[in-house]
Structures are given as structure tokens and as C-alpha cells.
C-alpha atoms as a PDB file:
ATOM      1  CA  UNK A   1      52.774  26.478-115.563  1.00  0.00           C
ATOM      2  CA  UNK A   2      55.183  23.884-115.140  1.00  0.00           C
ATOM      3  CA  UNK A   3      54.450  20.193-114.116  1.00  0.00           C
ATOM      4  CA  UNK A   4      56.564  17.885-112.390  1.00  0.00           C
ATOM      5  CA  UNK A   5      56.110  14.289-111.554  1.00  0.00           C
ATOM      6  CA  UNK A   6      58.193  12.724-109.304  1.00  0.00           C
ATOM      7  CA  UNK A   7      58.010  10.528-105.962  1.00  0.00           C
ATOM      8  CA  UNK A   8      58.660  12.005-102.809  1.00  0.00           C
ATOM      9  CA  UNK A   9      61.952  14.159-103.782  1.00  0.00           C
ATOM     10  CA  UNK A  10      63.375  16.209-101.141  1.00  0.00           C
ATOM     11  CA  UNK A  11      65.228  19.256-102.296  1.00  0.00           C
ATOM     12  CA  UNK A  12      67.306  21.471 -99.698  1.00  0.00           C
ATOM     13  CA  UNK A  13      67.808  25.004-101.325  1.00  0.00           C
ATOM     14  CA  UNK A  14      69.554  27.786 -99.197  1.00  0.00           C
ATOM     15  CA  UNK A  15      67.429  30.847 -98.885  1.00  0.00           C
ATOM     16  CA  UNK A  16      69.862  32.642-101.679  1.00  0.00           C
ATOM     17  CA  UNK A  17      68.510  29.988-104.012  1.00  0.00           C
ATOM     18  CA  UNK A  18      64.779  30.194-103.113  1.00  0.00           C
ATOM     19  CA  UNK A  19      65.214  34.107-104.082  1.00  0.00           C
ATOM     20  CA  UNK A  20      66.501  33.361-107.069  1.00  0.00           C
ATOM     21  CA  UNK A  21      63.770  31.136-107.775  1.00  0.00           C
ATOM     22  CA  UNK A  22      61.278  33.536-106.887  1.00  0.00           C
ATOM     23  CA  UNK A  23      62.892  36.448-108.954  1.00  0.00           C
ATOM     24  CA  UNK A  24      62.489  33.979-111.981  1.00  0.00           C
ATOM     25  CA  UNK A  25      59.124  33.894-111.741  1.00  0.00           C
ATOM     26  CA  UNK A  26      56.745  36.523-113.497  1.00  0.00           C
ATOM     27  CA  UNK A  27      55.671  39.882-111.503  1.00  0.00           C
ATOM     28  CA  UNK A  28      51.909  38.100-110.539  1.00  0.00           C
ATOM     29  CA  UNK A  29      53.681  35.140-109.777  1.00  0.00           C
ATOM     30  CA  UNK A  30      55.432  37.115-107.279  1.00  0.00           C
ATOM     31  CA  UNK A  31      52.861  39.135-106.360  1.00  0.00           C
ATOM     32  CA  UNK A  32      51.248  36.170-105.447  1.00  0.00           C
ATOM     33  CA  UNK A  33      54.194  35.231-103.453  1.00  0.00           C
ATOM     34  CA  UNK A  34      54.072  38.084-101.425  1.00  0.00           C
ATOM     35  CA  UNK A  35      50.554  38.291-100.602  1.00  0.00           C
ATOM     36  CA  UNK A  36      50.657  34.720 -99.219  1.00  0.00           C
ATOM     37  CA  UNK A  37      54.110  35.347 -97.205  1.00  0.00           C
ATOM     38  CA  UNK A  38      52.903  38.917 -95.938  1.00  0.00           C
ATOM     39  CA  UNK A  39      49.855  39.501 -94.281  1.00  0.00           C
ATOM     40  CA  UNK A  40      48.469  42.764 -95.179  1.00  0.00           C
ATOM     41  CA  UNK A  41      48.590  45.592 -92.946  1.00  0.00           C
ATOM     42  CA  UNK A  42      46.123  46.047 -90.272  1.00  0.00           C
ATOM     43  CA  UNK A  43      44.875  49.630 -91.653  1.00  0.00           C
ATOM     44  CA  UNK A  44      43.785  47.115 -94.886  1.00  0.00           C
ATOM     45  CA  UNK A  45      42.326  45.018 -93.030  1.00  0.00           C
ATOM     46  CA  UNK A  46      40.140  47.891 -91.086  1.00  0.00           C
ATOM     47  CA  UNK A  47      39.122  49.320 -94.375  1.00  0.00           C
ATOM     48  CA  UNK A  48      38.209  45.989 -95.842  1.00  0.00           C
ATOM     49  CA  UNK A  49      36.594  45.573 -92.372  1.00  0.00           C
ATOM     50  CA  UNK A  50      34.801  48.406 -92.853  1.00  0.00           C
ATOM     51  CA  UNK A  51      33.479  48.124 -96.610  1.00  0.00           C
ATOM     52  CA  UNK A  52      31.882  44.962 -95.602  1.00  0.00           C
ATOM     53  CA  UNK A  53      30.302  46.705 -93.007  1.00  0.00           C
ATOM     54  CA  UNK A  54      28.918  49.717 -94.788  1.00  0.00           C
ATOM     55  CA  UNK A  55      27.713  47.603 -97.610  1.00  0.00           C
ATOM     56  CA  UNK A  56      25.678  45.418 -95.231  1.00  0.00           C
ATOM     57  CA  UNK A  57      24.239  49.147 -94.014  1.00  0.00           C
ATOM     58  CA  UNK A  58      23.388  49.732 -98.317  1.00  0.00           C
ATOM     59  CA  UNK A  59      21.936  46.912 -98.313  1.00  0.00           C
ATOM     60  CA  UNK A  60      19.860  45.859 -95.003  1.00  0.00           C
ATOM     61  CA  UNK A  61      19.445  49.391 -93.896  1.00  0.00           C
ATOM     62  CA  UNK A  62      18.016  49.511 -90.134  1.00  0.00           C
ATOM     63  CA  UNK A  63      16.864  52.688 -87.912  1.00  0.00           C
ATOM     64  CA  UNK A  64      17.357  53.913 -84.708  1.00  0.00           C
ATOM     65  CA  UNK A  65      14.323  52.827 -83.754  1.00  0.00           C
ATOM     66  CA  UNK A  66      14.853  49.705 -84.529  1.00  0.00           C
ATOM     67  CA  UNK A  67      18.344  49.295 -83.093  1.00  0.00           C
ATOM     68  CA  UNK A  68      16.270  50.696 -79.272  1.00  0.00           C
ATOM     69  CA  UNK A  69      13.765  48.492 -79.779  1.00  0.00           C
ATOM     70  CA  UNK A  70      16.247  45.601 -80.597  1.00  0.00           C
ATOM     71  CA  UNK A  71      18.610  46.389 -77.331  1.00  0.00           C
ATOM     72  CA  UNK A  72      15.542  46.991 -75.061  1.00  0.00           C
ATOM     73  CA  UNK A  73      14.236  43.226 -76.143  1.00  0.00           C
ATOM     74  CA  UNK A  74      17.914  42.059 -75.410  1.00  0.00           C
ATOM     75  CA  UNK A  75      17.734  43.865 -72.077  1.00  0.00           C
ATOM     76  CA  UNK A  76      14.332  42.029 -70.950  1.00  0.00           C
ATOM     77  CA  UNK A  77      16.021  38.632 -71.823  1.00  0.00           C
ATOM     78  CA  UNK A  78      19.035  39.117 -70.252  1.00  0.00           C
ATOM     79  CA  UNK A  79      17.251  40.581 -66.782  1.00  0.00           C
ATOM     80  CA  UNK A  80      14.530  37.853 -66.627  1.00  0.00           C
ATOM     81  CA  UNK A  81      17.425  34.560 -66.832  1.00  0.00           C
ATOM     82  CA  UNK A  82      19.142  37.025 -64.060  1.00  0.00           C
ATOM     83  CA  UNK A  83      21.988  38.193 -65.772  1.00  0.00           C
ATOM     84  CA  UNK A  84      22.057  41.409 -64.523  1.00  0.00           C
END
């Protein structure tokens, strides 16, 4: 990687330069590039969404039961401080 030491330079490149720069670079350099400029779709960001979900299920499984007895104790707070 290249190291520069310098105090406070200020370099104004035209967006044609800045892509040239860029297309010097390696392909994971660019890659890199790319991932930081462009966010990644939102269908990647459901699935990845999603994977962290379903491994949570793997892992800390939890049954029906225990989701109706976990929304019925939710209920009883939320009726007795008169929320509903």
C-alpha cells in the first residue's frame, strides 16, 4: 500500500481523473470501492436480514407455547398501566 506524508495538501482532481485513479487500482481495491460508494440492494439486505434471523431460531429455538405465553404476559402489563 502506498504511504504518503505530507501536511495538509489539497488536491482538486476532476471526476475523469478520480476514475482513472480508481481503474489503477487492483480489482479488490475496487471492489472495495464500490461496496463503500454503493449500498447494496435492499433484496441483500432482506436476505442478510433474514439469515440473522433464522440463525437466532438454530440457535435459541422457542415454541408456540412459549411465544402465547410470552404475548399473554405482555397483554396483562400493558392492560393493568391502562394502555389499552
Amino acid at each position: 500500500m502506498p504511504k504518503i506524508t505530507a501536511h495538509q495538501i489539497e488536491i482538486e482532481l476532476t471526476l475523469d481523473q478520480i476514475v482513472a485513479l480508481v481503474r489503477e487500482l487492483k480489482p479488490g481495491e475496487q471492489e472495495i470501492i464500490r461496496r463503500v460508494i454503493e449500498p447494496p440492494a435492499w433484496h441483500q439486505r432482506l436476505e442478510a436480514l433474514l439469515a440473522r434471523v433464522w440463525s437466532r431460531v438454530e440457535r435459541l429455538p422457542i415454541s408456540e407455547e412459549e411465544i402465547d405465553a410470552e404475548v399473554e404476559r405482555a397483554r396483562k402489563v400493558i392492560y393493568t398501566e391502562g394502555g389499552a
